[in-house]
Protein backbone atom coordinates (compact mmCIF):
# COMPACT_ATOMS: atom_id res chain seq x y z
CA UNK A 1 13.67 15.07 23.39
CA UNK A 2 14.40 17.51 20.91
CA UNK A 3 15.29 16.83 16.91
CA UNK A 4 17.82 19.89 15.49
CA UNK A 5 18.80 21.00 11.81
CA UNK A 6 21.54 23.42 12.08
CA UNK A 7 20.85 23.63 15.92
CA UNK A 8 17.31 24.71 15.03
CA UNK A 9 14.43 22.64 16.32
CA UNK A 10 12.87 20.67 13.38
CA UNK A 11 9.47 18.74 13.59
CA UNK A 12 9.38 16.50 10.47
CA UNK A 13 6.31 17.63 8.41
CA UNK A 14 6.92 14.56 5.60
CA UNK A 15 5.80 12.35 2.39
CA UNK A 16 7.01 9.00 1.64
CA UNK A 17 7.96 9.78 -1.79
CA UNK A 18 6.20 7.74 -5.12
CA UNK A 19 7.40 9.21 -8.25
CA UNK A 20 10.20 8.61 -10.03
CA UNK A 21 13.57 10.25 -8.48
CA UNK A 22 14.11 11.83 -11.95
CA UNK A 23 11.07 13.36 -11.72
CA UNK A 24 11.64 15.11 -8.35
CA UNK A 25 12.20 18.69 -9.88
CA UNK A 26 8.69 18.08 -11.36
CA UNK A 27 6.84 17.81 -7.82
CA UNK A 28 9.23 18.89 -5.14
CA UNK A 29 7.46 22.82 -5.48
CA UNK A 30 4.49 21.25 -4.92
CA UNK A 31 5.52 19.35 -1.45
CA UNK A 32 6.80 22.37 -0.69
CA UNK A 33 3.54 24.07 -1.39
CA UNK A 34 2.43 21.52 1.19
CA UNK A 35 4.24 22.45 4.28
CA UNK A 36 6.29 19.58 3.75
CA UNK A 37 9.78 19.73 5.15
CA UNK A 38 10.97 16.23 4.34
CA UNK A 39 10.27 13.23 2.43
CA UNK A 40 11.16 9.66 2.92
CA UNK A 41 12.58 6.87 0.81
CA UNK A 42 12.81 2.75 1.38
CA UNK A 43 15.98 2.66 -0.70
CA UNK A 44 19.29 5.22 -1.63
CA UNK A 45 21.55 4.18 -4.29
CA UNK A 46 22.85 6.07 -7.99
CA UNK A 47 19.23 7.22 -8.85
CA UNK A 48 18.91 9.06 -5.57
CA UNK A 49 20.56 11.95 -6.46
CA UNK A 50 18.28 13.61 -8.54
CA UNK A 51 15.74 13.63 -5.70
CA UNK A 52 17.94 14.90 -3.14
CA UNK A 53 19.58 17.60 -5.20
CA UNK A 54 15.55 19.00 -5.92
CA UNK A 55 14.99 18.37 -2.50
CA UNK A 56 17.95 20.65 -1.53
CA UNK A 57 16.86 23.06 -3.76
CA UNK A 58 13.61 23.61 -2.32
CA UNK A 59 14.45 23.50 1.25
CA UNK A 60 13.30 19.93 1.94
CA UNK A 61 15.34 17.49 3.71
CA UNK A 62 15.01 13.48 3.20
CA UNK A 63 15.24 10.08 5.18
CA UNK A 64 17.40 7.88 3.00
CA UNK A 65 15.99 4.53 3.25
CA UNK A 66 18.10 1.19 3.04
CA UNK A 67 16.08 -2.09 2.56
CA UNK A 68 16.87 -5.03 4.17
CA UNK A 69 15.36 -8.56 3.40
CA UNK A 70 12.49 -9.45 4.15
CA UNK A 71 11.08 -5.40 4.31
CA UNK A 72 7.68 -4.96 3.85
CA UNK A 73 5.88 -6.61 6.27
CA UNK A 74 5.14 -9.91 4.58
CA UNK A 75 8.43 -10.81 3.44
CA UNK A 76 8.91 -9.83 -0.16
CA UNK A 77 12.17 -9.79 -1.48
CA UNK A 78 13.52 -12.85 0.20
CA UNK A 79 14.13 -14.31 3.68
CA UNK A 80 17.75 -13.50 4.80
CA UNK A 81 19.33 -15.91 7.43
CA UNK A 82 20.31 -13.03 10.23
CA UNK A 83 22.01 -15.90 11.83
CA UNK A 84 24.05 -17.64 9.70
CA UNK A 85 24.38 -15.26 6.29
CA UNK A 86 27.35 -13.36 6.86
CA UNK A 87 28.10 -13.02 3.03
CA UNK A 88 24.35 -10.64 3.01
CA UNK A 89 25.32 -9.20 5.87
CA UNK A 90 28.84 -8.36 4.62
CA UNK A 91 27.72 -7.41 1.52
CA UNK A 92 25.07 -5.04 2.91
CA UNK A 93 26.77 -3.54 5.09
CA UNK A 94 29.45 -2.69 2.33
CA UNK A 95 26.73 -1.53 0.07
CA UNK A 96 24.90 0.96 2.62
CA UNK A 97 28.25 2.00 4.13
CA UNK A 98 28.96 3.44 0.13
CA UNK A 99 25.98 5.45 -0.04
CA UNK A 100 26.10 6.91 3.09
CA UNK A 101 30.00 7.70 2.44
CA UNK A 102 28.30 9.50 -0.95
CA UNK A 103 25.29 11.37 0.38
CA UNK A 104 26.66 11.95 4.20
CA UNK A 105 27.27 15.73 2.65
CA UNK A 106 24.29 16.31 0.85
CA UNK A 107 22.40 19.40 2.01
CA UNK A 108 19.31 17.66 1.72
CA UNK A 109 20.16 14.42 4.00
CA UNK A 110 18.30 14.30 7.35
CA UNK A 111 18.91 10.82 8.47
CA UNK A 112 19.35 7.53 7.64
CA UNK A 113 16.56 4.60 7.79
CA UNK A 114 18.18 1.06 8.13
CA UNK A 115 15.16 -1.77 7.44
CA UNK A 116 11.96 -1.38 6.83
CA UNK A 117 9.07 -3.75 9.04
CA UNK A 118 11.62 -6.27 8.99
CA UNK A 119 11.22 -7.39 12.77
CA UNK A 120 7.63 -8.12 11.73
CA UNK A 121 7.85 -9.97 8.24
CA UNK A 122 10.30 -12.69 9.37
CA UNK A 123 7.32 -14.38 11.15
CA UNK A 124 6.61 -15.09 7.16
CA UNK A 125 9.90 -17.17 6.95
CA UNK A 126 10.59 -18.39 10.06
CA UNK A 127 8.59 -19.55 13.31
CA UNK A 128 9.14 -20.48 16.98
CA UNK A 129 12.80 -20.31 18.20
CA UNK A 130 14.06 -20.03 15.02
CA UNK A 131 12.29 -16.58 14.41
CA UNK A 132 13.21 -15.25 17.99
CA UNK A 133 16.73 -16.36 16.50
CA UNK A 134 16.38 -14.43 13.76
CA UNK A 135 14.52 -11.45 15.04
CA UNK A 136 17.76 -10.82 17.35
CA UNK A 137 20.16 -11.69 14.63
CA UNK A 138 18.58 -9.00 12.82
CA UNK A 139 17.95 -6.18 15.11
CA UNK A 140 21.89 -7.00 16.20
CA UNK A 141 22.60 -6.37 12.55
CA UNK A 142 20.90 -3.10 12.34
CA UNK A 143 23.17 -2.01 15.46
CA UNK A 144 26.05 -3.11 13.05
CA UNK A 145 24.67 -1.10 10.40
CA UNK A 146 24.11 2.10 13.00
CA UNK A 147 27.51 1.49 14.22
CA UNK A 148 28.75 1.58 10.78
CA UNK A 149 27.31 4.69 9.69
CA UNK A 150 27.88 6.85 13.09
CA UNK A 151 31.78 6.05 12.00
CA UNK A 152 31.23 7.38 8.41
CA UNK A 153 29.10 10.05 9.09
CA UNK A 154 28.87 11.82 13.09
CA UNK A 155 26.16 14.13 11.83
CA UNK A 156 23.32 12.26 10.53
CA UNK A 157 21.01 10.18 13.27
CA UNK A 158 19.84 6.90 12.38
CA UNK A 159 16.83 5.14 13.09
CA UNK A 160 15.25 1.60 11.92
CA UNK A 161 11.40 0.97 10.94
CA UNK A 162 9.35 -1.54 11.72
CA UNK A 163 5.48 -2.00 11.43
CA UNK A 164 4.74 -3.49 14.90
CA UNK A 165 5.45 -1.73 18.48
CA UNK A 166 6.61 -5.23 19.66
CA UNK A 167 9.86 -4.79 17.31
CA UNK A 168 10.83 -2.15 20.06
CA UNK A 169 11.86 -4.65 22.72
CA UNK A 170 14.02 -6.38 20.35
CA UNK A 171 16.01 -2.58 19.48
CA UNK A 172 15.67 -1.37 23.15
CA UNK A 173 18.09 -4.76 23.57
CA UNK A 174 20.22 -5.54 20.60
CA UNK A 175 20.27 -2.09 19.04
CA UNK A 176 21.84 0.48 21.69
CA UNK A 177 23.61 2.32 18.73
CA UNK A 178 19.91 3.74 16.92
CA UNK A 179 19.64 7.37 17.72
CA UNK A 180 15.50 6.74 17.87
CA UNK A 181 13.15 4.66 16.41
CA UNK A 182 10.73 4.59 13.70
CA UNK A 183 7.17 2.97 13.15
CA UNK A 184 4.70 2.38 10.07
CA UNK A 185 1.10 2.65 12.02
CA UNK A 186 -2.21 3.33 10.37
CA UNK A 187 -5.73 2.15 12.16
CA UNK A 188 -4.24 2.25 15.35
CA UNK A 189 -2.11 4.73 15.10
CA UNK A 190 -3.29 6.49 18.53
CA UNK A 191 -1.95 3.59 20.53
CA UNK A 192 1.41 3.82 19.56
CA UNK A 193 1.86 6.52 21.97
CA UNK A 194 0.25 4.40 25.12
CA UNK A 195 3.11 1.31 23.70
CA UNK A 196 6.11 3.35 24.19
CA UNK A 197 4.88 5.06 27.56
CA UNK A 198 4.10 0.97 28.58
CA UNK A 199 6.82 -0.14 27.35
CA UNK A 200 9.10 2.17 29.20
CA UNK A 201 10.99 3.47 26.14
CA UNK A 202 13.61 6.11 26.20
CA UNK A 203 14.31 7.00 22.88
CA UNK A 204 12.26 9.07 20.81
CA UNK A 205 10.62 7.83 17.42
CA UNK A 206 9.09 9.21 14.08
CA UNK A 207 6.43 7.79 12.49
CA UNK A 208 7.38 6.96 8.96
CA UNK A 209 3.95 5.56 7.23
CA UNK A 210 0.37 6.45 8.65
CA UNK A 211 -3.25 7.79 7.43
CA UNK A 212 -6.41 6.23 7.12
CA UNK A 213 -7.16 2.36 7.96
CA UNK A 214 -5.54 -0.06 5.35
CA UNK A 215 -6.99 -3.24 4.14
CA UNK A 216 -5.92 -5.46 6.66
CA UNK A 217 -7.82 -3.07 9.30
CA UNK A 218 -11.04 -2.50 7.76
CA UNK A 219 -14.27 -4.95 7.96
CA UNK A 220 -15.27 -6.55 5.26
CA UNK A 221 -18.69 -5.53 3.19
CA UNK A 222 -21.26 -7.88 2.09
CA UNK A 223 -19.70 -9.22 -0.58
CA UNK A 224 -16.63 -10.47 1.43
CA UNK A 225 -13.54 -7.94 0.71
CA UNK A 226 -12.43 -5.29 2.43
CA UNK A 227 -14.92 -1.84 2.97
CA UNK A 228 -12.49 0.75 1.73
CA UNK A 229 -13.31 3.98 3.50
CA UNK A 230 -14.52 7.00 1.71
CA UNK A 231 -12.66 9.96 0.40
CA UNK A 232 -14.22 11.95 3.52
CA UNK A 233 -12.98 9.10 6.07
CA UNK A 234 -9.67 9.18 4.26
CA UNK A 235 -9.31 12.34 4.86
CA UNK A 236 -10.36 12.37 8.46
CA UNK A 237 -7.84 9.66 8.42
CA UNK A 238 -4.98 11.91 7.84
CA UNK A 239 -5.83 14.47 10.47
CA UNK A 240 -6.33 12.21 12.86
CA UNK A 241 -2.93 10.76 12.18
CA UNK A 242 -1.03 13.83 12.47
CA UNK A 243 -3.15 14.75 15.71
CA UNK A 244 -2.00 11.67 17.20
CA UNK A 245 1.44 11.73 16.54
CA UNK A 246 1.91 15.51 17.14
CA UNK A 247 -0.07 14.91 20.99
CA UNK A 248 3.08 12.74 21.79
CA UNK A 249 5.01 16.25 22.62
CA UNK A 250 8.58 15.79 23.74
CA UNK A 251 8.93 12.07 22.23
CA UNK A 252 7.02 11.86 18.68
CA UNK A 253 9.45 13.94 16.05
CA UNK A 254 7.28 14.17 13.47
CA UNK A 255 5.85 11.74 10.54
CA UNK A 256 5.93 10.88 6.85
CA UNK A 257 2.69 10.73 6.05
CA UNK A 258 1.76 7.66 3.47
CA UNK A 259 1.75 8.61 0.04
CA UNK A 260 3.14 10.96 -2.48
CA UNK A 261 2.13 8.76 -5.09
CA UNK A 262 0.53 8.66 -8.51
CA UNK A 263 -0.63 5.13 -9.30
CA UNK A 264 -4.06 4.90 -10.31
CA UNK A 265 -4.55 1.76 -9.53
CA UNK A 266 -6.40 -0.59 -6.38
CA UNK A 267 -3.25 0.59 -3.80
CA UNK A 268 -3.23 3.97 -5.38
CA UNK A 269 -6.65 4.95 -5.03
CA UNK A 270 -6.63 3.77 -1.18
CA UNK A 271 -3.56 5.63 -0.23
CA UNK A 272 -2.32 7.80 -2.73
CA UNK A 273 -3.32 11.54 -2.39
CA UNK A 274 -2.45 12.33 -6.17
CA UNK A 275 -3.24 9.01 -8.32
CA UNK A 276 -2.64 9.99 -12.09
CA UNK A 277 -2.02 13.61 -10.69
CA UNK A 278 -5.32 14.48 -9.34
CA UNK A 279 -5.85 15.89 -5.59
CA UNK A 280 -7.27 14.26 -3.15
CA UNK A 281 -9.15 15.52 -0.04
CA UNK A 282 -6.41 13.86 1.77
CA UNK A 283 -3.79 15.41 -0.64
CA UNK A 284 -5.72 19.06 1.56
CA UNK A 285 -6.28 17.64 4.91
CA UNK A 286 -2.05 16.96 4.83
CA UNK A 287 -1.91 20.39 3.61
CA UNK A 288 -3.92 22.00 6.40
CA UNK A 289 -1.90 19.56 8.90
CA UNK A 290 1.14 20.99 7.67
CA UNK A 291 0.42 24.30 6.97
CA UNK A 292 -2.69 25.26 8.97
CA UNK A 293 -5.06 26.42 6.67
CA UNK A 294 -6.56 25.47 2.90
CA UNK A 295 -7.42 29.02 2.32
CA UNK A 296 -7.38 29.77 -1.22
CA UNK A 297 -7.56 26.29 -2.20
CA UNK A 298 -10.09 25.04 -4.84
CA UNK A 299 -11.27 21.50 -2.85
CA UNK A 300 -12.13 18.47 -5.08
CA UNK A 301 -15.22 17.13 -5.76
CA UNK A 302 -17.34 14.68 -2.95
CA UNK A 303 -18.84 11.61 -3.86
CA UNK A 304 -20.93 10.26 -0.56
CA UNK A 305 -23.41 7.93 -0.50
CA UNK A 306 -22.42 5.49 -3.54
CA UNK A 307 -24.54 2.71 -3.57
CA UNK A 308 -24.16 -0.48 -5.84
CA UNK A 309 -27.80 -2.42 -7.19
CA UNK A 310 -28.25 -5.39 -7.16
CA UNK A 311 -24.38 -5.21 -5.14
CA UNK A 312 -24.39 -9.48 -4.47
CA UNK A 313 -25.82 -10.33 -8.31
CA UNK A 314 -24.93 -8.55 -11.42
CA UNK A 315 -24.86 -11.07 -14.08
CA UNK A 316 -21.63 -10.70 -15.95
CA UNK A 317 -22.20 -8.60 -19.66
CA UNK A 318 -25.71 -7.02 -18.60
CA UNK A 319 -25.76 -3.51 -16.55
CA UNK A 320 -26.00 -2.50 -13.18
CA UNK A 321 -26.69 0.18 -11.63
CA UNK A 322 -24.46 2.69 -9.14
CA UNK A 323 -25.99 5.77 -7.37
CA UNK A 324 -23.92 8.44 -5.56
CA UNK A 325 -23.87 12.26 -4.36
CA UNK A 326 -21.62 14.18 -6.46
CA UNK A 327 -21.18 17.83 -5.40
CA UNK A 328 -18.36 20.80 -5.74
CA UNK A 329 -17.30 22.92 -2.68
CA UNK A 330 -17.04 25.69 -5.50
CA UNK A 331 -19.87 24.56 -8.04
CA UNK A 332 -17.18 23.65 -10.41
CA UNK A 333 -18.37 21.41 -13.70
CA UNK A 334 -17.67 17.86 -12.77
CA UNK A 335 -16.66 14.92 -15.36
CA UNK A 336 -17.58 11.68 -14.10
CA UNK A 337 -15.88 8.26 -14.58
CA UNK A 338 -16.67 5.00 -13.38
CA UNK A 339 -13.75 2.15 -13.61
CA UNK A 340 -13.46 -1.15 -12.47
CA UNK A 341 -10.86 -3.12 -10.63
CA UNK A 342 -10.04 -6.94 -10.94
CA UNK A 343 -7.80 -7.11 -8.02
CA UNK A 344 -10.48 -9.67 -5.92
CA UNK A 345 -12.00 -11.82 -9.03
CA UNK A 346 -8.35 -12.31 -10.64
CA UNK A 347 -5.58 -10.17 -8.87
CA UNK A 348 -5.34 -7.38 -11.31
CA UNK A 349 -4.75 -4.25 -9.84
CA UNK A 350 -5.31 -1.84 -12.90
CA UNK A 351 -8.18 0.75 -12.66
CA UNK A 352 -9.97 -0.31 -15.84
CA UNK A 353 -12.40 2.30 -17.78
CA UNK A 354 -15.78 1.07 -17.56
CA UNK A 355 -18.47 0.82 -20.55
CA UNK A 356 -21.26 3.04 -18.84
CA UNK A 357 -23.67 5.65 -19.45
CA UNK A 358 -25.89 8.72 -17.57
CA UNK A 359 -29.44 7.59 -16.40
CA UNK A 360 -29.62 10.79 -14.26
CA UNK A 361 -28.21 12.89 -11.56
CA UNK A 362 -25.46 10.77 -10.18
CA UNK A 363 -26.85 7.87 -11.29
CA UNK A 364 -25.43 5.05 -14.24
CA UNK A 365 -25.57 2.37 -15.78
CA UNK A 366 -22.19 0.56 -16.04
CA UNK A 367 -21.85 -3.07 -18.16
CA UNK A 368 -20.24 -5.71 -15.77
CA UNK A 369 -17.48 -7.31 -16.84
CA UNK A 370 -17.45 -11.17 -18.40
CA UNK A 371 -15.30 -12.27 -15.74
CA UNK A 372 -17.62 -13.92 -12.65
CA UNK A 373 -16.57 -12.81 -9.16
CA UNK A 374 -15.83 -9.62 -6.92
CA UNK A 375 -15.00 -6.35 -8.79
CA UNK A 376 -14.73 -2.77 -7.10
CA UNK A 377 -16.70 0.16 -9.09
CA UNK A 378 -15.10 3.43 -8.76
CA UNK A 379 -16.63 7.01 -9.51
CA UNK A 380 -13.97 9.28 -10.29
CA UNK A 381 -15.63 13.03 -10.09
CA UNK A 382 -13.19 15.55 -11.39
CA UNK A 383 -13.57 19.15 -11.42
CA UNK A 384 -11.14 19.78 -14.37
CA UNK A 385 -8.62 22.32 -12.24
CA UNK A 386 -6.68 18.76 -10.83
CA UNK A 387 -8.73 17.41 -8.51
CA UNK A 388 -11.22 14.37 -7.99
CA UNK A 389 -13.19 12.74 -5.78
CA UNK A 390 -13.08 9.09 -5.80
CA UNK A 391 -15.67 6.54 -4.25
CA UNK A 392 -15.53 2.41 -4.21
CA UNK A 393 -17.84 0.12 -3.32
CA UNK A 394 -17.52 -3.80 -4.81
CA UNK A 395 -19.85 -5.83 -7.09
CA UNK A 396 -20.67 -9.37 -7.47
CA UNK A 397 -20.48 -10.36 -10.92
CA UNK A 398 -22.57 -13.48 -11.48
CA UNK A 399 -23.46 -15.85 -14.44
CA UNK A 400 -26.34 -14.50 -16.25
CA UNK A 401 -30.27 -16.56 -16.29
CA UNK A 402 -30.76 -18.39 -18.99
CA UNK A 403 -34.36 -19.00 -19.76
CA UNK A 404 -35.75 -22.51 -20.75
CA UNK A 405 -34.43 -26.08 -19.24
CA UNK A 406 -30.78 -27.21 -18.86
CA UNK A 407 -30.68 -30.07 -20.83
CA UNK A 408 -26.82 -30.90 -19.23
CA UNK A 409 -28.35 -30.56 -15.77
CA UNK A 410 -26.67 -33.62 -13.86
CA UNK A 411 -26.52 -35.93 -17.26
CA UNK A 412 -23.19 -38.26 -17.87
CA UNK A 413 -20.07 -35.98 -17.97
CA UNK A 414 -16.44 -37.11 -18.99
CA UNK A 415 -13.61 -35.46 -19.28
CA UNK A 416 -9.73 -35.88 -20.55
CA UNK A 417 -8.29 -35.57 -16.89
CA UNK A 418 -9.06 -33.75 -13.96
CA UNK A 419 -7.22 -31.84 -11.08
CA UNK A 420 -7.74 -34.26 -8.04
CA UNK A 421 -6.40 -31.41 -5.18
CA UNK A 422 -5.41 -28.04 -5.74
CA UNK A 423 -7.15 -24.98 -4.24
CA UNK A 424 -11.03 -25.92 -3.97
CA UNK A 425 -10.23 -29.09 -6.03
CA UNK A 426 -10.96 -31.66 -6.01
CA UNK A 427 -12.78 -30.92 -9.37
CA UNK A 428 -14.17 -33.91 -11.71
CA UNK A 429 -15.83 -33.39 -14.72
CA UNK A 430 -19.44 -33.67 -12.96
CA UNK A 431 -18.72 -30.17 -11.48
CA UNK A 432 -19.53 -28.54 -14.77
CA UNK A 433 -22.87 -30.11 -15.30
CA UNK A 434 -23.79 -29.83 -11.72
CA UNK A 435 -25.77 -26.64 -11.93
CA UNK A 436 -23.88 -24.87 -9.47
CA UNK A 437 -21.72 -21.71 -10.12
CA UNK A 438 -19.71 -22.25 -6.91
CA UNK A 439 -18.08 -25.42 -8.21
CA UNK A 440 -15.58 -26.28 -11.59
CA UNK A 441 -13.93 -28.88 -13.67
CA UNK A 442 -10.32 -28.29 -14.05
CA UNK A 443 -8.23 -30.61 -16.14
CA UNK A 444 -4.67 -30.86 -16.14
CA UNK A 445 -2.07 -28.21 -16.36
CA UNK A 446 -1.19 -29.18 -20.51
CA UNK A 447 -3.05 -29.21 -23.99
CA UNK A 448 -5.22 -30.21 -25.35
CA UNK A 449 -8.14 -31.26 -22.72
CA UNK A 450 -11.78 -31.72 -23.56
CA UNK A 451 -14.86 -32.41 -21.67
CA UNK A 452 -17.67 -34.28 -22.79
CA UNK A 453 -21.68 -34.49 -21.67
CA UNK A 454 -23.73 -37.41 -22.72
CA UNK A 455 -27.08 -35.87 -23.13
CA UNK A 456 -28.55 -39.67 -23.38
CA UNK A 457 -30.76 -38.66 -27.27
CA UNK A 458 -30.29 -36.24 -29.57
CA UNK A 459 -31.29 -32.97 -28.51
CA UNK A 460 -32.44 -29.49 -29.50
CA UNK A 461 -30.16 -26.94 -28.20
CA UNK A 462 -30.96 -23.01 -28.55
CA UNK A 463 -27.95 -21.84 -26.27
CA UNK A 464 -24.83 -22.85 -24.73
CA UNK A 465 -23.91 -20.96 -21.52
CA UNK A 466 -20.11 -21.75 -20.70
CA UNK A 467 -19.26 -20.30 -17.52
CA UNK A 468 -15.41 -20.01 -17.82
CA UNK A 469 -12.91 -19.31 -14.69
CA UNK A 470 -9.22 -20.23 -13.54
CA UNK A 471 -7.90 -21.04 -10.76
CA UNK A 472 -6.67 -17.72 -8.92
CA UNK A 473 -5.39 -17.62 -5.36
CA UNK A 474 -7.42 -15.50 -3.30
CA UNK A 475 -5.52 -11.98 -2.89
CA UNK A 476 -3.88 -12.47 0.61
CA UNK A 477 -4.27 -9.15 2.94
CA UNK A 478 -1.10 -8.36 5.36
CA UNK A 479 -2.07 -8.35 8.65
CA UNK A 480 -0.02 -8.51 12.21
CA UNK A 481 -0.03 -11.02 14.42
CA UNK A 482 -2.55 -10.23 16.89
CA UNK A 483 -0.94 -9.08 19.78
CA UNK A 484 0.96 -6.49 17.80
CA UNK A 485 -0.87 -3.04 16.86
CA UNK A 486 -1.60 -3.29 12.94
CA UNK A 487 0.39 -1.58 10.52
CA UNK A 488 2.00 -4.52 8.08
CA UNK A 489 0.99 -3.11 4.79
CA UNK A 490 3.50 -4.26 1.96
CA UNK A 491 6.20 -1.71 0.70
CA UNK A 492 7.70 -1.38 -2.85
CA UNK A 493 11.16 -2.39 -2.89
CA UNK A 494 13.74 0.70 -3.30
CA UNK A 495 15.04 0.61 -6.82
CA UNK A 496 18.31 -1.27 -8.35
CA UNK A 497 21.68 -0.49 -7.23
CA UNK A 498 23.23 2.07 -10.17
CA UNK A 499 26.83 2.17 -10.32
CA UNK A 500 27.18 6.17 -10.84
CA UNK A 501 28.63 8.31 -7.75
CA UNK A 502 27.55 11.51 -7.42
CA UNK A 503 29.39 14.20 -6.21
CA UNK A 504 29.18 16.78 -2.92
CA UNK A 505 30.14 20.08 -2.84
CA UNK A 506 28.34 21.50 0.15
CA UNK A 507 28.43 20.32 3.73
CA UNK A 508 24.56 20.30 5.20
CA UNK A 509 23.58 21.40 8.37
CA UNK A 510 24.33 18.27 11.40
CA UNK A 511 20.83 16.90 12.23
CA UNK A 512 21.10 15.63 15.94
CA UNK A 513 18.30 14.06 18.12
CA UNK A 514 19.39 15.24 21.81
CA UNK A 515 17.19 13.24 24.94
């Protein structure tokens, strides 16, 4: 099985692509500076011209996404009946069937990616023998869709991800028209190969997201949340990846590796290989994948070794204190940050600057934050010619000891109204004055609310400790059912429809995918 640009043979050395598509002139050198030879998208609309006109103009190619509800694994962006919604249906087929009508020309399309982990996520909105229903109403819809676009355009294949090798079954039988298939895979990205030689497959596939183990395949640490592997293991990540998918010769076409990105944020640190700009030792590892050597490159900064004291106890305000190795390939100076992520104590993703200071070689203080409950402490090691080396590992932020006797300890305690289910709830007033840190009050959803404690005399009172919380859902991790190879991880949607068409002047080279 053989994938041709031009009638030349063309192994797809690819990004999915983060920035903006404005900002496409801005990095598309760089990608090329990779090895890369193609990027992918999750949606193609107005704004996607500026990105495939840089593209073209450096000699890269891209896979125009289309998303289709519910993409991403879990099911964000709504739960399309595949059965009985023919208005959606009409309406995206219309929709896709204009952009591919617009770009079908462009020098820089490669192919065209109908759905993305789709097959997968509507197990989030359906169940039994409704979602078998719907799982073939789809995968019959995304032969409509290939259909659609092999009568528009004859010289663009088209393909359809999913995150779960037991999608292919449903393609192999409702979904003849696909020219091969496609598959997000991280952790287990090595079996994917033994699941289409099982499975007794025909048609070749690419792999459109992989690299290191995601949080829905990594153990969790002490503290309950996912380990998140190191920059060295993320990088390892990455080669292995590419090793893997490459080994399947004659049937794997190539991969976009997961992600050109530059959020510096929870997701972005995990995955991205540039967050805020910086480089990654992933960002070289795809390099040398692509390109077959780093020579001449000046490698970031490695952090090993980070260590967290006391990890399951910091009381919230006071310091702590985090150890790691911090060293330069090229004995560059190295500025050191520490920041701190919310995203398991109350969901907020941000990479927060820390208040900490030097106690030594690689070693700090840093002030916990107010807020009781999981945090992750980064140390962001940057060598000031764009690189870094980022480490993680998670804290327990805990009430601080008070000294003296709790005169509230278990005494009378009233309250306006309290939440009688909802979450850990119930939670009556005596929660507050229990002496226990893993219970609450919580009143009712209005102002104003008060609480009361009958301390039984008057009474001396040298300090009030108020440990204050809301009620946050826990963040929920994506992970595949488990007789299905993991790979769920949640996508951003592809941006709104603009109403602008561009136009096409040149005629690109047919991309075919012979057997």
């Amino acid at each position: 099985m053989q994938l041709t640009v031009g009638g030349q043979p063309y192994t797809v050395k690819g990004l999915t692509w983060g920035p903006s598509m404005a900002d496409a002139p801005k990095y598309m050198p760089d990608l090329k500076s990779m090895g890369v030879n193609t990027v992918r998208t999750w949606g193609t609309d107005a704004s996607s011209k500026p990105l495939l006109d840089a593209a073209a103009a450096n000699g890269l190619r891209v896979m125009n996404g289309f998303w289709l509800q519910p993409g991403g694994g879990p099911g964000s962006g709504g739960c399309a009946n595949y059965v009985t919604d023919t208005t959606y249906k009409n309406t995206m087929l219309t929709e896709i069937a204009t952009w591919v009508e617009t770009y079908k020309s462009h020098p820089a399309t490669l192919m065209w990616n109908v759905g993305n982990e789709s097959v997968l996520g509507l197990q989030n909105c359906y169940s039994g023998a409704e979602l078998e229903a719907q799982r073939n109403a789809y995968t019959t819809f995304v032969n409509d869709v290939a259909k659609k676009i092999h009568s528009i355009d004859a010289d663009h294949p088209v393909t359809s991800t999913d995150a779960w090798t037991g999608a292919w079954p449903y393609y192999k039988r409702n979904a003849p028209d696909l020219d091969l298939y496609s598959m997000n895979a991280y952790g287990d990205i090595c079996g994917v190969q033994q699941d289409w030689v099982e499975g007794g497959y025909t048609k070749p596939y690419i792999i459109t997201e992989t690299g290191p183990a995601g949080e829905w395949e990594v153990p969790d640490d002490a503290n309950g949340v996912p380990d998140e592997p190191t920059d060295v293991q993320k990088r390892d990540g990455y080669t292995k990846a590419w090793e893997c998918t490459t080994g399947h010769r004659g049937v794997a076409l190539g991969a976009t590796l997961f992600h050109y990105g530059l959020e510096h944020d929870f997701g972005g640190v995990w995955f991205n290989l540039i967050p805020d700009g910086l480089k990654r030792l992933s960002y070289y590892s795809v390099k040398k994948a692509f390109t077959g050597t780093n020579a001449g490159d000046n490698l970031p900064p490695v952090v090993s070794g980070m260590t967290v004291t006391p990890a399951g106890s910091a009381p919230a305000g006071q310091e702590f204190t985090v150890r790691a190795d911090i060293r330069d390939p090229e004995g560059d100076a190295v500025t050191n940050k520490i920041f701190l992520s919310g995203n398991y104590a109350n969901g907020d993703k941000r990479l927060v600057p820390a208040q900490f200071r030097s106690t030594g070689a690689g070693t700090f203080a840093v002030t916990a934050p107010e807020k009781l409950g999981v945090w992750k402490v980064y140390i962001q090691a940057e060598d000031g010619r764009g690189n870094a080396g980022i480490e993680t590992k998670s804290v327990k932020v805990v009430a601080p000891p008070v000294s003296g006797t709790n005169v509230a300890l278990n005494k009378p305690t009233t309250a306006s109204s309290a939440q009688a289910s909802y979450g850990d709830c119930p939670c009556p007033a005596s929660n507050a004055t229990d002496g226990k840190t893993g219970t609450r009050w919580a009143s009712d959803w209005s102002d104003p609310q008060w609480i009361r404690v009958d301390l039984g005399a008057p009474t001396p009172i040298r300090k009030l400790q108020l440990v204050w919380t809301r009620p946050t859902p826990s963040p929920t991790r994506s992970r595949c059912p488990t007789t299905a190879p993991p790979g769920a991880r949640s996508t951003p949607p592809p941006p709104a429809t603009a109403t602008s068409t561009p136009s096409m002047s040149r005629r690109p080279p047919v991309t075919s995918v012979s057997t």
